[in-house]
PDB file of N, CA and C in Angstrom:
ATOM      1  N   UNK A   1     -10.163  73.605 -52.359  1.00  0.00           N
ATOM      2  CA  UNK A   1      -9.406  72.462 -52.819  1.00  0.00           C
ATOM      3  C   UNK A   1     -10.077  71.210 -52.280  1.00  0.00           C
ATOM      4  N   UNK A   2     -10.209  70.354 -52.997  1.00  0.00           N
ATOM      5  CA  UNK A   2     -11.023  68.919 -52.804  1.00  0.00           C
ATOM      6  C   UNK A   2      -9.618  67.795 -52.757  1.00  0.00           C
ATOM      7  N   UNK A   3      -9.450  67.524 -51.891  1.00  0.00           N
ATOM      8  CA  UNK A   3      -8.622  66.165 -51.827  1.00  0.00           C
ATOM      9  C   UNK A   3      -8.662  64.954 -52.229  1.00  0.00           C
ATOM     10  N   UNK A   4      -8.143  64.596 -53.083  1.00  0.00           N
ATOM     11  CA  UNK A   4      -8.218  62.866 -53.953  1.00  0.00           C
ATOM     12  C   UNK A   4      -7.089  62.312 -53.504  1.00  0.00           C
ATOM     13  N   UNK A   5      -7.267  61.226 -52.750  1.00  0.00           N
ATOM     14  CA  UNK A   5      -6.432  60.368 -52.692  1.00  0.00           C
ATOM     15  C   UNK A   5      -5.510  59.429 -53.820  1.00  0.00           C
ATOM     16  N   UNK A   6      -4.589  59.089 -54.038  1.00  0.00           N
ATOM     17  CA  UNK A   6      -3.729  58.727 -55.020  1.00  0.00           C
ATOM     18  C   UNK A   6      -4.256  57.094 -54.329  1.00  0.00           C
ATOM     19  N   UNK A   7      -4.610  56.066 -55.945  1.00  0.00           N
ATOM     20  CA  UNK A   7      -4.896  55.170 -55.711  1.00  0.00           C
ATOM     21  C   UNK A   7      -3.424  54.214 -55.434  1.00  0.00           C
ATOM     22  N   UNK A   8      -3.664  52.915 -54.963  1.00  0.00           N
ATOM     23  CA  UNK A   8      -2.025  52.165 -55.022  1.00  0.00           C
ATOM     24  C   UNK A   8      -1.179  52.685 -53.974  1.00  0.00           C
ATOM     25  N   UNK A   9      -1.576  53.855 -53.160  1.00  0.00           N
ATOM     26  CA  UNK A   9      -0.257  54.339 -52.661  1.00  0.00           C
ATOM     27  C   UNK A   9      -0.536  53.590 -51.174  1.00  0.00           C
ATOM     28  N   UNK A  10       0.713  53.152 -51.251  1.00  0.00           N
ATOM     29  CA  UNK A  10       0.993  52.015 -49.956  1.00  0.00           C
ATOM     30  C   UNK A  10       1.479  52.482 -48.774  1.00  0.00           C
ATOM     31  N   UNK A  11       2.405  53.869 -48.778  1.00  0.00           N
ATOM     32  CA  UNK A  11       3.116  54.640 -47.675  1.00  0.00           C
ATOM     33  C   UNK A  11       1.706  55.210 -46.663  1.00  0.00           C
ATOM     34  N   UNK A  12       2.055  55.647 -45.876  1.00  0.00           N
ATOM     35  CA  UNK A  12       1.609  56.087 -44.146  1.00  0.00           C
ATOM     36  C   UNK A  12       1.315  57.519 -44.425  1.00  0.00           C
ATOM     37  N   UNK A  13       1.980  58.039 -45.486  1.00  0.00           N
ATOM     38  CA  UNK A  13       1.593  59.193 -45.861  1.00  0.00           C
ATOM     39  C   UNK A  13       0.043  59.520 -46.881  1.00  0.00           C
ATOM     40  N   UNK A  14      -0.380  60.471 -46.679  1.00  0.00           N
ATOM     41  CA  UNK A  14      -2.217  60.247 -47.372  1.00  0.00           C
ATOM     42  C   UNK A  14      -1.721  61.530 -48.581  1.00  0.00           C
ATOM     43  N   UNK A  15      -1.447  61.016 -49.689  1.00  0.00           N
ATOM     44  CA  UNK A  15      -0.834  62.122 -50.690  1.00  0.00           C
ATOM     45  C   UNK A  15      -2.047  62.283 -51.480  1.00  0.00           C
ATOM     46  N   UNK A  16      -2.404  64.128 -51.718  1.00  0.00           N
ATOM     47  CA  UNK A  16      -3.536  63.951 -52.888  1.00  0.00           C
ATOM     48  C   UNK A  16      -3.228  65.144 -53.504  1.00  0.00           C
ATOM     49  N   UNK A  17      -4.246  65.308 -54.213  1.00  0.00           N
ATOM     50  CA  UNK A  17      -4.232  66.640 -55.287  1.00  0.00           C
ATOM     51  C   UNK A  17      -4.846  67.643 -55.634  1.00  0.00           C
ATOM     52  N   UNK A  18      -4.689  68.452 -55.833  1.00  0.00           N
ATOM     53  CA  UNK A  18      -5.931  69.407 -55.915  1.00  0.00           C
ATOM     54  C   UNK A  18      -7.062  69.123 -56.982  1.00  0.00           C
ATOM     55  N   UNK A  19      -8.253  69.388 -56.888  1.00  0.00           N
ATOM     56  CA  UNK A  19      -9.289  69.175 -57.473  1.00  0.00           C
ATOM     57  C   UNK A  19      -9.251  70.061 -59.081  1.00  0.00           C
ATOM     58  N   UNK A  20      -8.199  71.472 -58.209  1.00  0.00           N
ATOM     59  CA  UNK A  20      -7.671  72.608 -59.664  1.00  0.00           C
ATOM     60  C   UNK A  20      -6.857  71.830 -61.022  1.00  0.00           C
ATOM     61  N   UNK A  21      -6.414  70.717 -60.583  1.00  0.00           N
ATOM     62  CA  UNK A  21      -5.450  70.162 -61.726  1.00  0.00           C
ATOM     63  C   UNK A  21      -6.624  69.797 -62.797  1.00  0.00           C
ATOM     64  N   UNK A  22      -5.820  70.004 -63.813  1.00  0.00           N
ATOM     65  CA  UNK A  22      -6.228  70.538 -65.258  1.00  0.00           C
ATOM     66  C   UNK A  22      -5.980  69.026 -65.625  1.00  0.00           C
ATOM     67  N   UNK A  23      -6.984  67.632 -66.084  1.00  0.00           N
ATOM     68  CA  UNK A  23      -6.567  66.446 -66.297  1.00  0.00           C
ATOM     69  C   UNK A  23      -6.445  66.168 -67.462  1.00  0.00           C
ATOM     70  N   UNK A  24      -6.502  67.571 -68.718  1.00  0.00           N
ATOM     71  CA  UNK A  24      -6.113  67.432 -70.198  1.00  0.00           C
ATOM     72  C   UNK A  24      -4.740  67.681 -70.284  1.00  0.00           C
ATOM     73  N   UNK A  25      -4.295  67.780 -68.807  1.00  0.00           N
ATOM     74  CA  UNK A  25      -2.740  68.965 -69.263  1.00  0.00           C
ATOM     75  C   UNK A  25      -1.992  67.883 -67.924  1.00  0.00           C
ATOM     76  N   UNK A  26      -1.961  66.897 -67.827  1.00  0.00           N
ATOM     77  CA  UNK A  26      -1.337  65.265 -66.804  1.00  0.00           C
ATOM     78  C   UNK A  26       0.359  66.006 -66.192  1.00  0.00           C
ATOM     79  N   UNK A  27       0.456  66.955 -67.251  1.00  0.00           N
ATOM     80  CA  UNK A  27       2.232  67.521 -66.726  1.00  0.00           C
ATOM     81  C   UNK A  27       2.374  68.299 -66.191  1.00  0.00           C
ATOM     82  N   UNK A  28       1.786  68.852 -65.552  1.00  0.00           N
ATOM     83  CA  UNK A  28       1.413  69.801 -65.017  1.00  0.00           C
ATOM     84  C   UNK A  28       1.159  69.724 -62.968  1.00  0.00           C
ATOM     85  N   UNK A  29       1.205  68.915 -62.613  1.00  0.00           N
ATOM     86  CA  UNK A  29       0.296  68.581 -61.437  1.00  0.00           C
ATOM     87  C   UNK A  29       1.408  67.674 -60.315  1.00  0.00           C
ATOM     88  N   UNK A  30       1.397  68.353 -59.232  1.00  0.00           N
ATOM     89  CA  UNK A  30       1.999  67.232 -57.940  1.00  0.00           C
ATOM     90  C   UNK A  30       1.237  67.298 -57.463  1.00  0.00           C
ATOM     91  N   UNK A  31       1.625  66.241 -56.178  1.00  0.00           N
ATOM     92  CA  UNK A  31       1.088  65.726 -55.007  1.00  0.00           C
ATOM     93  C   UNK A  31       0.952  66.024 -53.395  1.00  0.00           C
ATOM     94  N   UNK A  32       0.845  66.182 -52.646  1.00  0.00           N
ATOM     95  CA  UNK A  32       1.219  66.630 -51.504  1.00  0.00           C
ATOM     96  C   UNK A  32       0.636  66.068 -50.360  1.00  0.00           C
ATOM     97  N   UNK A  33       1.261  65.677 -49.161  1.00  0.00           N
ATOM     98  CA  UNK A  33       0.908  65.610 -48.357  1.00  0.00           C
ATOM     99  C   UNK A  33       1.335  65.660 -47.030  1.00  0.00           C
ATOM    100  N   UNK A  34       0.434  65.616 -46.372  1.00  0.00           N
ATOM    101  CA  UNK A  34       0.966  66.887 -44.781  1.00  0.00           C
ATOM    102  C   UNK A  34       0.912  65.902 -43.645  1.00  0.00           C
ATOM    103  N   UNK A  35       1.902  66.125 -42.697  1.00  0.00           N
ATOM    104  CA  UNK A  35       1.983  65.461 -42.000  1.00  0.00           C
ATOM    105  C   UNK A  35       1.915  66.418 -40.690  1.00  0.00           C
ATOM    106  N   UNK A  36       1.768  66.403 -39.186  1.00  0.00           N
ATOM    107  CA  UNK A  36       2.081  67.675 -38.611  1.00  0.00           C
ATOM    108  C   UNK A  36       3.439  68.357 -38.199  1.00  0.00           C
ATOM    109  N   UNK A  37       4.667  67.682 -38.869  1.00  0.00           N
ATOM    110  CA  UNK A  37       5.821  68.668 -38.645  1.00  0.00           C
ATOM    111  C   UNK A  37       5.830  69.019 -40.097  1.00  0.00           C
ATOM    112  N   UNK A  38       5.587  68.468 -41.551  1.00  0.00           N
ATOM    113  CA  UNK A  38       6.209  68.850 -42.645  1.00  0.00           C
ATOM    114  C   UNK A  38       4.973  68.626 -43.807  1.00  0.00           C
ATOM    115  N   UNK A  39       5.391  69.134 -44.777  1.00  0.00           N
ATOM    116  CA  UNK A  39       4.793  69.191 -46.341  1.00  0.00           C
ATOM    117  C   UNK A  39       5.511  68.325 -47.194  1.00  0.00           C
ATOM    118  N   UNK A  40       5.114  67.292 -48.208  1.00  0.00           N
ATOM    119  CA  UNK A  40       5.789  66.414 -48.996  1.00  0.00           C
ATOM    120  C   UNK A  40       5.237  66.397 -50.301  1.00  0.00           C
ATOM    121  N   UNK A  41       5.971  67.134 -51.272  1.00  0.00           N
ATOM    122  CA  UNK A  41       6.106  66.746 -52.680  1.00  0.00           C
ATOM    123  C   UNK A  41       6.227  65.594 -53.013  1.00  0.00           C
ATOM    124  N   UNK A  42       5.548  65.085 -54.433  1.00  0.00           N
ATOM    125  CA  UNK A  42       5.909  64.324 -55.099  1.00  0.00           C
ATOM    126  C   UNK A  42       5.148  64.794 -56.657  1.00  0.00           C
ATOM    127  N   UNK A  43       5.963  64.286 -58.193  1.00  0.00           N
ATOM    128  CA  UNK A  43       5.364  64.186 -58.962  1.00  0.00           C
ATOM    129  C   UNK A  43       3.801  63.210 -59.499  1.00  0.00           C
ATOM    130  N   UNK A  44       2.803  63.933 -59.743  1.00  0.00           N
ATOM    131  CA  UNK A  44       1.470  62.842 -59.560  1.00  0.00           C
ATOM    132  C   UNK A  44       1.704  61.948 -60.716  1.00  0.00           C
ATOM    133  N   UNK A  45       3.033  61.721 -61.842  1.00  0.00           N
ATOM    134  CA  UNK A  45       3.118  61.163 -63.095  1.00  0.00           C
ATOM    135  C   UNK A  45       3.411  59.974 -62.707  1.00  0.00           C
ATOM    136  N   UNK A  46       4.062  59.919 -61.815  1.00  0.00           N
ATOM    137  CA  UNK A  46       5.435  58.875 -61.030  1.00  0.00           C
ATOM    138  C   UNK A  46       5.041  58.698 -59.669  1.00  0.00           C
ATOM    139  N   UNK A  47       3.804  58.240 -59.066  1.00  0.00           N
ATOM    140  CA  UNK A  47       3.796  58.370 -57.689  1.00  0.00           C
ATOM    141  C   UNK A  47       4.754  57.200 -57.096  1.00  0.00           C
ATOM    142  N   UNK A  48       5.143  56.400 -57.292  1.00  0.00           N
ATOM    143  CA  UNK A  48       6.374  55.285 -56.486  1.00  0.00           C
ATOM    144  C   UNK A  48       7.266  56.103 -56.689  1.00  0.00           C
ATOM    145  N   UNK A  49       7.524  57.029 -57.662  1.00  0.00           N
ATOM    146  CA  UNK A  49       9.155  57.429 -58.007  1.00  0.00           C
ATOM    147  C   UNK A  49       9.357  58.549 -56.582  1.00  0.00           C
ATOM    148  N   UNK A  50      10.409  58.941 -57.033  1.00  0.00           N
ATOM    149  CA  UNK A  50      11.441  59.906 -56.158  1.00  0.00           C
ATOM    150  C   UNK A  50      10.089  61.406 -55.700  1.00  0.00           C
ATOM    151  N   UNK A  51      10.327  61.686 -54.629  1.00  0.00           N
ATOM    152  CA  UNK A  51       9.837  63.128 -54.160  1.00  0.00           C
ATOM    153  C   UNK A  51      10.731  63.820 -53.915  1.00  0.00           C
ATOM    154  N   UNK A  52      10.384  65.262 -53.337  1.00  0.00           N
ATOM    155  CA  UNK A  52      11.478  66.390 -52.996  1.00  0.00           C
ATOM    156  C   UNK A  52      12.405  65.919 -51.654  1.00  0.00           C
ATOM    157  N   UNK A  53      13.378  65.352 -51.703  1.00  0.00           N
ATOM    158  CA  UNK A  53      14.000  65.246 -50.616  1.00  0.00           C
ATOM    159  C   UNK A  53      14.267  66.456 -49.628  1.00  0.00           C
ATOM    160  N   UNK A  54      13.739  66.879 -49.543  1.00  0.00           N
ATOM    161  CA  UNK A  54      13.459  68.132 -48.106  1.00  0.00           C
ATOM    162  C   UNK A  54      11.766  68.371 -48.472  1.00  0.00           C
ATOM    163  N   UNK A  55      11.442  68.106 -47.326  1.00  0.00           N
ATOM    164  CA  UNK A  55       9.935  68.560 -46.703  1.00  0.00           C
ATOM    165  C   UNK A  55      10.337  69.927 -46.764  1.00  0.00           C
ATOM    166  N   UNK A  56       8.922  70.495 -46.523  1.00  0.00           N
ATOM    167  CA  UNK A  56       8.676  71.639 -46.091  1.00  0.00           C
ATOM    168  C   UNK A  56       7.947  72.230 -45.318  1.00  0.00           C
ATOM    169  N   UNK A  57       8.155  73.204 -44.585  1.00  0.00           N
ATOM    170  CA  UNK A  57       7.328  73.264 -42.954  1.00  0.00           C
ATOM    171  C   UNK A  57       5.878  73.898 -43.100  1.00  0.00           C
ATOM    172  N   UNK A  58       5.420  73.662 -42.607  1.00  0.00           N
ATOM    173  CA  UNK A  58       4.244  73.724 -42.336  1.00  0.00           C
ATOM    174  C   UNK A  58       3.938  75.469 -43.044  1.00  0.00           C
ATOM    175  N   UNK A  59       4.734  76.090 -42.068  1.00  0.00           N
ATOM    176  CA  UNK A  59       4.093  77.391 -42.386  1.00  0.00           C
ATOM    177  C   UNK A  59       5.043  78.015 -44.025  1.00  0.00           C
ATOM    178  N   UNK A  60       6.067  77.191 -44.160  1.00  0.00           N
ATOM    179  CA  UNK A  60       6.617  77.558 -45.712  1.00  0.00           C
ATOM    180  C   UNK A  60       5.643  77.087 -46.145  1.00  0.00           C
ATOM    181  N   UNK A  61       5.115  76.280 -46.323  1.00  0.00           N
ATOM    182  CA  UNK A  61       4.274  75.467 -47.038  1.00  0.00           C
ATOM    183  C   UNK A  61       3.167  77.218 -47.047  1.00  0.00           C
ATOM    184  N   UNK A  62       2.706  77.232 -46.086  1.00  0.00           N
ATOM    185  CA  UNK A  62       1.422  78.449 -46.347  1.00  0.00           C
ATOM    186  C   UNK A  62       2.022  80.009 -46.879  1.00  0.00           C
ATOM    187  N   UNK A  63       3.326  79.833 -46.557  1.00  0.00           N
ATOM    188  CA  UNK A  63       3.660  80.881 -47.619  1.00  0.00           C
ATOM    189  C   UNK A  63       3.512  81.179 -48.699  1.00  0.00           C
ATOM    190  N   UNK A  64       4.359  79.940 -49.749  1.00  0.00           N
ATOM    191  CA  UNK A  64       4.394  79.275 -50.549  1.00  0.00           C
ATOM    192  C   UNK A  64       2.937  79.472 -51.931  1.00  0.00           C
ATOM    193  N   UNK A  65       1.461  78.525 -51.043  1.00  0.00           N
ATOM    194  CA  UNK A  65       0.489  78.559 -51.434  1.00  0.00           C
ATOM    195  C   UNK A  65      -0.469  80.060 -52.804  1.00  0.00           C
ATOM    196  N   UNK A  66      -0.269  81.427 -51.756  1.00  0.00           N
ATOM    197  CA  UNK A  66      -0.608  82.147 -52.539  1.00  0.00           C
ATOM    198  C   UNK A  66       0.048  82.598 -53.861  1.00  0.00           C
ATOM    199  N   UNK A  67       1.596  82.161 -53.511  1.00  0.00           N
ATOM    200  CA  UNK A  67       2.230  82.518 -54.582  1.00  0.00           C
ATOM    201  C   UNK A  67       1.931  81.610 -55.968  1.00  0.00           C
ATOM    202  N   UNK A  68       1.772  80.469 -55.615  1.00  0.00           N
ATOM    203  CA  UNK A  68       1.354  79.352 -56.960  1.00  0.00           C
ATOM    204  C   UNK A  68       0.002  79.475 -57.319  1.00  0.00           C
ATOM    205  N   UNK A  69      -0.860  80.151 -56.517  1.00  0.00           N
ATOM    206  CA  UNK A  69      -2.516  80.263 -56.832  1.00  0.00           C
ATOM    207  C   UNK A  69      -2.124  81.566 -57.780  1.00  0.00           C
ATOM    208  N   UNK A  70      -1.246  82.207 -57.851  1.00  0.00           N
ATOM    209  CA  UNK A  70      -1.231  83.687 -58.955  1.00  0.00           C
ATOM    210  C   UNK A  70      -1.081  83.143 -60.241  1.00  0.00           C
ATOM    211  N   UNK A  71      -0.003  82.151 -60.288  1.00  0.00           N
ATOM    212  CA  UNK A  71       0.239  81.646 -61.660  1.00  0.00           C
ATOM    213  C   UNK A  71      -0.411  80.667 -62.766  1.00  0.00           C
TER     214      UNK A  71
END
């Protein structure tokens, strides 16, 4: 995974994307970024808009991972 930074984004948080996102298919794709207690969603369509109001921990987060690389 290659990390791109989301341009414009003004927060303390460093949100990017995977390099895997498909950029013919824009609906498809969030954001993420890690902080060292938590994991943070957001949609990459809407980056000012709303994210997942609950983080997710570090190691959910690596749970998580293999299961979305299957699909």
């Amino acid at each position: 995974m290659i990390r791109k930074t989301s341009a414009g984004d003004t927060s303390e948080l460093e949100w990017f994307k995977s390099s895997y996102s498909d950029s013919s298919n824009s609906n498809e794709c969030v954001e993420v970024a890690a902080s060292p207690s938590s994991v943070h969603v957001r949609d990459s369509k809407n980056p000012p808009g709303p994210r997942l109001t609950l983080a997710f921990a570090p190691t959910v987060w690596a749970q998580f991972l293999p299961y979305a690389a299957k699909t």
